[in-house]
N, C-alpha and C. Protein backbone atom coordinates (compact mmCIF):
# COMPACT_ATOMS: atom_id res chain seq x y z
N UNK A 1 0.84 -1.18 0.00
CA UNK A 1 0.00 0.00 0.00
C UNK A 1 0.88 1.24 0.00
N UNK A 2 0.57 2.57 -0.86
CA UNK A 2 1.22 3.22 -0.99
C UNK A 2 0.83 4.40 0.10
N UNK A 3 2.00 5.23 0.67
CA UNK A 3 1.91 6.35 1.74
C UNK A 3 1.04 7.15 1.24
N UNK A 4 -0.04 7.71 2.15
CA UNK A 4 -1.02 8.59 1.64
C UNK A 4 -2.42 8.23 1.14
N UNK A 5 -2.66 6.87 1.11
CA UNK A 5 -3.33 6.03 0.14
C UNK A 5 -4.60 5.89 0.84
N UNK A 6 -4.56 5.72 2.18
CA UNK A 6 -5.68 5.33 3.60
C UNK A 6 -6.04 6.40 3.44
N UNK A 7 -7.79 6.28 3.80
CA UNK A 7 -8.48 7.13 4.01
C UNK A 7 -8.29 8.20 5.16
N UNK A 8 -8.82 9.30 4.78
CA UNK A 8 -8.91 10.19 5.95
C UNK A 8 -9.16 9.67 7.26
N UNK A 9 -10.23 9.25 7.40
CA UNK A 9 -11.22 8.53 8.56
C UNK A 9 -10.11 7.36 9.56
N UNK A 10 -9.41 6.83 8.43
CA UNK A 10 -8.47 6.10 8.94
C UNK A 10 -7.45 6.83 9.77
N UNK A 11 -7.05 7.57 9.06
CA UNK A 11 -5.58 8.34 9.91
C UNK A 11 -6.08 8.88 11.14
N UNK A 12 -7.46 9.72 11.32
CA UNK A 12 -7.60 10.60 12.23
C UNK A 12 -7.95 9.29 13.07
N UNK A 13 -8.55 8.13 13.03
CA UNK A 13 -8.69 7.15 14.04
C UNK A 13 -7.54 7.00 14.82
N UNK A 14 -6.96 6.70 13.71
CA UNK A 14 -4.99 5.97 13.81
C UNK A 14 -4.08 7.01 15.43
N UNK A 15 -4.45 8.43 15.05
CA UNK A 15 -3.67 9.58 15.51
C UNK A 15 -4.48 9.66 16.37
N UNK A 16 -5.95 9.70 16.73
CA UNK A 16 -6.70 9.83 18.04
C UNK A 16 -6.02 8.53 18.86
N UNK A 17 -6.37 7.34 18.36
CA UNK A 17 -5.48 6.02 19.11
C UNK A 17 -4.21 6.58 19.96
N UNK A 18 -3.20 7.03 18.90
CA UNK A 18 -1.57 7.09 19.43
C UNK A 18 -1.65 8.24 20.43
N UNK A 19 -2.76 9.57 19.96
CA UNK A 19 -3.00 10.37 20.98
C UNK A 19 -3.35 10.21 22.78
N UNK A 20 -4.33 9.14 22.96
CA UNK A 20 -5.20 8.47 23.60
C UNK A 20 -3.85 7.69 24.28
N UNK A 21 -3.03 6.82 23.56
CA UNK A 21 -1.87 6.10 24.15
C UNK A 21 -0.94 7.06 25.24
N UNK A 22 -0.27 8.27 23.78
CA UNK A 22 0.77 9.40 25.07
C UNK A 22 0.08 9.70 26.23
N UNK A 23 -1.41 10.34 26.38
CA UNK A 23 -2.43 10.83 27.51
C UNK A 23 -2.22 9.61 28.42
N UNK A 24 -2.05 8.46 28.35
CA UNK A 24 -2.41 7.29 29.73
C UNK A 24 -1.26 6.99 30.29
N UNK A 25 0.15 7.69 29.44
CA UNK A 25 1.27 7.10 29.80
C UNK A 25 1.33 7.49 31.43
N UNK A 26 1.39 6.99 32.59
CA UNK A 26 1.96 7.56 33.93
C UNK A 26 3.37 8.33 33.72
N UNK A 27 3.46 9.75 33.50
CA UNK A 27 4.72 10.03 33.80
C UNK A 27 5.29 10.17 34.75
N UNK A 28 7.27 10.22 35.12
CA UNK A 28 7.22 10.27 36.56
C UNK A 28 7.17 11.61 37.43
N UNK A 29 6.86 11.89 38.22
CA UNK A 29 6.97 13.34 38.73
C UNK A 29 8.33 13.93 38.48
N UNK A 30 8.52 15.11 38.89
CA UNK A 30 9.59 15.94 38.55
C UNK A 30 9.94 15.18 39.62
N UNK A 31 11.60 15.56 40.02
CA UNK A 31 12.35 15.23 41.33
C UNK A 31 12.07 16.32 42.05
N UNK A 32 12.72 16.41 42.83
CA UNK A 32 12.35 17.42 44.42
C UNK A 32 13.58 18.41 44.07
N UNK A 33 13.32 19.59 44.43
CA UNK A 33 14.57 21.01 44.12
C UNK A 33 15.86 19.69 45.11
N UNK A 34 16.52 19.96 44.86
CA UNK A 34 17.81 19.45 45.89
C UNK A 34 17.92 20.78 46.79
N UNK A 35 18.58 20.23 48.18
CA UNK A 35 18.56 20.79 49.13
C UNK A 35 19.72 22.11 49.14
N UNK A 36 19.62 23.37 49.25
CA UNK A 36 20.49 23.97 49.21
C UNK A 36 21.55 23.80 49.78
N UNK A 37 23.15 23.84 48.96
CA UNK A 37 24.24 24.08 49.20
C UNK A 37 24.65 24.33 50.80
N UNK A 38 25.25 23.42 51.79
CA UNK A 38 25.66 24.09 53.03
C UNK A 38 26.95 25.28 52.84
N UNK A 39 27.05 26.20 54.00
CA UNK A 39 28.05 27.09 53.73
C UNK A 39 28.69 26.97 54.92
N UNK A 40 29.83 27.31 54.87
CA UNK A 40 30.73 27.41 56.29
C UNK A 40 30.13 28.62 57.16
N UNK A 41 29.71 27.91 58.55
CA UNK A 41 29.65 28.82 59.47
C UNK A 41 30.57 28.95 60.64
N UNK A 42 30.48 29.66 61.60
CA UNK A 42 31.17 29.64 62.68
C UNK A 42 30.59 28.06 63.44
N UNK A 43 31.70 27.41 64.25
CA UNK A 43 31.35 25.85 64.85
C UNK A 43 31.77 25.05 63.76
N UNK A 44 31.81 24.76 62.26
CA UNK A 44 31.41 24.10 61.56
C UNK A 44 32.89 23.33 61.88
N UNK A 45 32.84 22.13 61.55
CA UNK A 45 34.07 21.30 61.00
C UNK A 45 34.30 20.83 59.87
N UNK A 46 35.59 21.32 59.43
CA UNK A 46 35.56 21.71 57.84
C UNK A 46 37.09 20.67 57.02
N UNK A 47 36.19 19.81 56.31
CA UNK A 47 37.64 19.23 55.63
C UNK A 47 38.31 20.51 54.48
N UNK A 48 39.69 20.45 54.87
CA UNK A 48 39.99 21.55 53.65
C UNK A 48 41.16 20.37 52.67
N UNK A 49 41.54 20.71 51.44
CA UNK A 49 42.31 20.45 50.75
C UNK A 49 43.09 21.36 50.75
N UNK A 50 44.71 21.85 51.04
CA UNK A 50 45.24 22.76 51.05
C UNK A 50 46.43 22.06 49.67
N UNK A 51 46.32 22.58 48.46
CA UNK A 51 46.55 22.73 47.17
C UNK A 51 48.46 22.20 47.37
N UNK A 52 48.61 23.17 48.39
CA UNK A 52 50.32 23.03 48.83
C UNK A 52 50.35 22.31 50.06
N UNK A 53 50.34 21.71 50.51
CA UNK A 53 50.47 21.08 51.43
C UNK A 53 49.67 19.90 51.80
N UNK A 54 48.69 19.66 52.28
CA UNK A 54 47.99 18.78 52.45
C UNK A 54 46.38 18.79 52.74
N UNK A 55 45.62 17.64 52.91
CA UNK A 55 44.57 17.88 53.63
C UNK A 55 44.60 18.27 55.17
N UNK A 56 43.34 19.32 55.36
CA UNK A 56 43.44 19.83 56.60
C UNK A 56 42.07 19.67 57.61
N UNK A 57 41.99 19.47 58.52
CA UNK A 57 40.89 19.53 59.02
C UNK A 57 40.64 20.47 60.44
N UNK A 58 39.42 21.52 60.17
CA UNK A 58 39.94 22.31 60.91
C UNK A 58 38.66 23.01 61.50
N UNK A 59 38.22 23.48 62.56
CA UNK A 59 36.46 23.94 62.92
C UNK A 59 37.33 25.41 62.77
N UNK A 60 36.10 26.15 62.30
CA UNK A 60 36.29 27.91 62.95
C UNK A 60 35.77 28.31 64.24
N UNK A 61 36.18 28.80 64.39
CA UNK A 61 35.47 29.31 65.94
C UNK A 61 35.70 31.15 65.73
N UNK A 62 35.35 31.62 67.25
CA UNK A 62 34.87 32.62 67.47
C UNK A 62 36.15 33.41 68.06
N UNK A 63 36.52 34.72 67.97
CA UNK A 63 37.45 35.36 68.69
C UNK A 63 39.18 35.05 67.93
N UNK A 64 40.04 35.64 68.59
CA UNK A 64 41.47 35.61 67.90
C UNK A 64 42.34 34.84 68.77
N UNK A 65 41.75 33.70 69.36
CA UNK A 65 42.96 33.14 70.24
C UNK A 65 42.29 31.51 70.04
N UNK A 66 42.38 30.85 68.98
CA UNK A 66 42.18 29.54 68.46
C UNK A 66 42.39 28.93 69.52
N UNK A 67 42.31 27.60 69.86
CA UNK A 67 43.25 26.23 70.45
C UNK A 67 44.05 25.79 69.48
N UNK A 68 45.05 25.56 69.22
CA UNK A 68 46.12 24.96 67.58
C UNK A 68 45.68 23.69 68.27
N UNK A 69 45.62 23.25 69.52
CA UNK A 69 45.44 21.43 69.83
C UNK A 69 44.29 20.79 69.12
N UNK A 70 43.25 21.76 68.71
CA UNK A 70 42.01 21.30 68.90
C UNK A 70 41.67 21.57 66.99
N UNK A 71 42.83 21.42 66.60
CA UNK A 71 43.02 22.02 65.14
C UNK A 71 41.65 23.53 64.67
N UNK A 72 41.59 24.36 65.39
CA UNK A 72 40.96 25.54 65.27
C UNK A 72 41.52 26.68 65.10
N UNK A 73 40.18 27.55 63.72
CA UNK A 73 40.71 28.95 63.07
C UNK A 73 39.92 30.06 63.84
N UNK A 74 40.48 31.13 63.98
CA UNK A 74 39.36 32.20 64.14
C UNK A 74 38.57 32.46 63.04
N UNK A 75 37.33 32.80 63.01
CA UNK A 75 36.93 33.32 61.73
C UNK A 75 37.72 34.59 61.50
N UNK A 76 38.03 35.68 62.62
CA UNK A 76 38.97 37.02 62.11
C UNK A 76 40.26 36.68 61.22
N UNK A 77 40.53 34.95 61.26
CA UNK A 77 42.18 34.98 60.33
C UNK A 77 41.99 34.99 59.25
N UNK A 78 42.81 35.00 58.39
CA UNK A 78 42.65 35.47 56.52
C UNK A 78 42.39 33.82 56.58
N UNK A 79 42.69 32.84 57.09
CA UNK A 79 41.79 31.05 56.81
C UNK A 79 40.20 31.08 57.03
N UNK A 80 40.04 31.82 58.26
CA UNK A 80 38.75 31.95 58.67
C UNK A 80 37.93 32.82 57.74
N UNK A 81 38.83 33.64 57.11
CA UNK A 81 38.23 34.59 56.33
C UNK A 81 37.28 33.82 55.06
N UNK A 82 38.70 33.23 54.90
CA UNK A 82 38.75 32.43 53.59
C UNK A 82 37.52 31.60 53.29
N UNK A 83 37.13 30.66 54.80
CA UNK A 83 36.22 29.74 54.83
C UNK A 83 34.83 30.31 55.25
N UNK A 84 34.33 31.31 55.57
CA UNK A 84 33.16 31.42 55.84
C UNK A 84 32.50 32.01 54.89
N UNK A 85 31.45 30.66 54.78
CA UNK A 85 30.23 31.62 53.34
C UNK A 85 30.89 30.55 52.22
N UNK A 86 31.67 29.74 52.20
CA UNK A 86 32.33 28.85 51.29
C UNK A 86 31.23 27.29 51.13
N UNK A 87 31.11 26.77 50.08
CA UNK A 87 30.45 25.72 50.06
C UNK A 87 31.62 24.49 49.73
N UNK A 88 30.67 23.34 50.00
CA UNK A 88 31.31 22.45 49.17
C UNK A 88 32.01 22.24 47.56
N UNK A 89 33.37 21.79 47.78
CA UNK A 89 34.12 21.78 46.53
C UNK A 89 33.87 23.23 45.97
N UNK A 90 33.66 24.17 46.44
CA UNK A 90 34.59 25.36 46.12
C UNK A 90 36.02 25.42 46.48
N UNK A 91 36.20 26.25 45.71
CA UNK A 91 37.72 26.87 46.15
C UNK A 91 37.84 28.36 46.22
N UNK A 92 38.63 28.10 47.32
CA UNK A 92 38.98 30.16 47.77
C UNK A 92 40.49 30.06 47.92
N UNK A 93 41.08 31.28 47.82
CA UNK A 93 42.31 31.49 48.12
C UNK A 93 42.47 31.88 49.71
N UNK A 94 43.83 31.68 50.05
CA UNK A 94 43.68 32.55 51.57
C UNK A 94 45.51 33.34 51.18
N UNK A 95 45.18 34.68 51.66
CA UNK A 95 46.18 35.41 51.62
C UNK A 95 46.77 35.39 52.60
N UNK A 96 48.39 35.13 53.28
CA UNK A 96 48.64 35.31 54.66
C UNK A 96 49.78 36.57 54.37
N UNK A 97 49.85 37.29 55.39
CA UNK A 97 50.30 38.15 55.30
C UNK A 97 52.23 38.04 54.47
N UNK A 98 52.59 38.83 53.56
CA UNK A 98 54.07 38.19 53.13
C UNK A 98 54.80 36.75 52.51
N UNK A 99 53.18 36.47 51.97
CA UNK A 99 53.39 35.16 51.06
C UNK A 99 52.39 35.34 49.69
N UNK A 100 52.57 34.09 49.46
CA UNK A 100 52.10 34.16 48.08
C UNK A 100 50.47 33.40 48.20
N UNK A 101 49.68 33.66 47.31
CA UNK A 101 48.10 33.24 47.77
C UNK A 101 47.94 32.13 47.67
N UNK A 102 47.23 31.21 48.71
CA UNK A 102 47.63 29.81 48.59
C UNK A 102 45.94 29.12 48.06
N UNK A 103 45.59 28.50 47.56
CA UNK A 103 44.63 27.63 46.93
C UNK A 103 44.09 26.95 48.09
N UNK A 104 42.80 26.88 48.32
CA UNK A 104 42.37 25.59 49.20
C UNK A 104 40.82 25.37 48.62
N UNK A 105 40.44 23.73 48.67
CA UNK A 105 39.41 23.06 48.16
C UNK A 105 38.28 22.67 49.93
N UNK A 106 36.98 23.50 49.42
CA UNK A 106 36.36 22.43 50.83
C UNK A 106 36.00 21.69 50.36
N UNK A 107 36.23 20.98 51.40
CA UNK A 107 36.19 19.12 50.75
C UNK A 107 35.11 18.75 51.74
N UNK A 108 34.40 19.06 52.77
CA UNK A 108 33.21 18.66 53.28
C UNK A 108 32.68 19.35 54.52
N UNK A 109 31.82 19.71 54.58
CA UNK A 109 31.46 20.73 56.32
C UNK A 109 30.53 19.89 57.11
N UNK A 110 30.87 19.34 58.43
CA UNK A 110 30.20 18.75 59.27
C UNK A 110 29.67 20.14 60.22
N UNK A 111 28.40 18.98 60.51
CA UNK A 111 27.46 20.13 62.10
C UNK A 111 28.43 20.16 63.28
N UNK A 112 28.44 21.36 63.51
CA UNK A 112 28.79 22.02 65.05
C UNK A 112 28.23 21.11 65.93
């Protein structure tokens, strides 16, 4: 049979059918927004990648007199600076005073 050949009556059956088919398909719902991005806050415990040196792991805290035992930054230091408001797998630089700007990756922020 040649294309074009079927009656009218036929096709519009044919196309109401395939129409009638897409309409019953169950589609699946959209997914859910994903949960916004965490950011570094003060408390947080923060894996860093430090570009030159190594991985670091380190909480910020509050005020200019850290514990170094307790591997803690002030947020006032140019690290603390660096990390607050930072998300996952970003990267920020941290400037220390009389060096050169060093690269660091957050690599994951745990709850306070």
């Amino acid at each position: 049979m040649k294309e074009g050949t079927g009656a009218p009556a036929d096709r519009k059956r044919a196309q109401g059918f395939i129409l009638g088919q897409i309409d019953s398909i169950q589609w699946p719902a959209d997914p859910p927004d994903p949960a916004p991005a965490r950011r570094v806050g003060v408390g947080d415990k923060v894996y860093v990648y430090d570009f030159e040196s190594r991985e670091i792991i380190t909480r910020v805290v509050v005020g200019a007199e850290p514990d170094w035992n307790k591997d803690e930054v002030s947020r006032d230091s140019p690290t603390g600076y660096a990390l607050l408001g930072a998300r996952e797998g970003e990267e920020r630089e941290v400037s220390l005073p009389g060096q050169e700007p060093n690269r660091i990756r957050i690599v994951l922020i745990v709850d306070a």
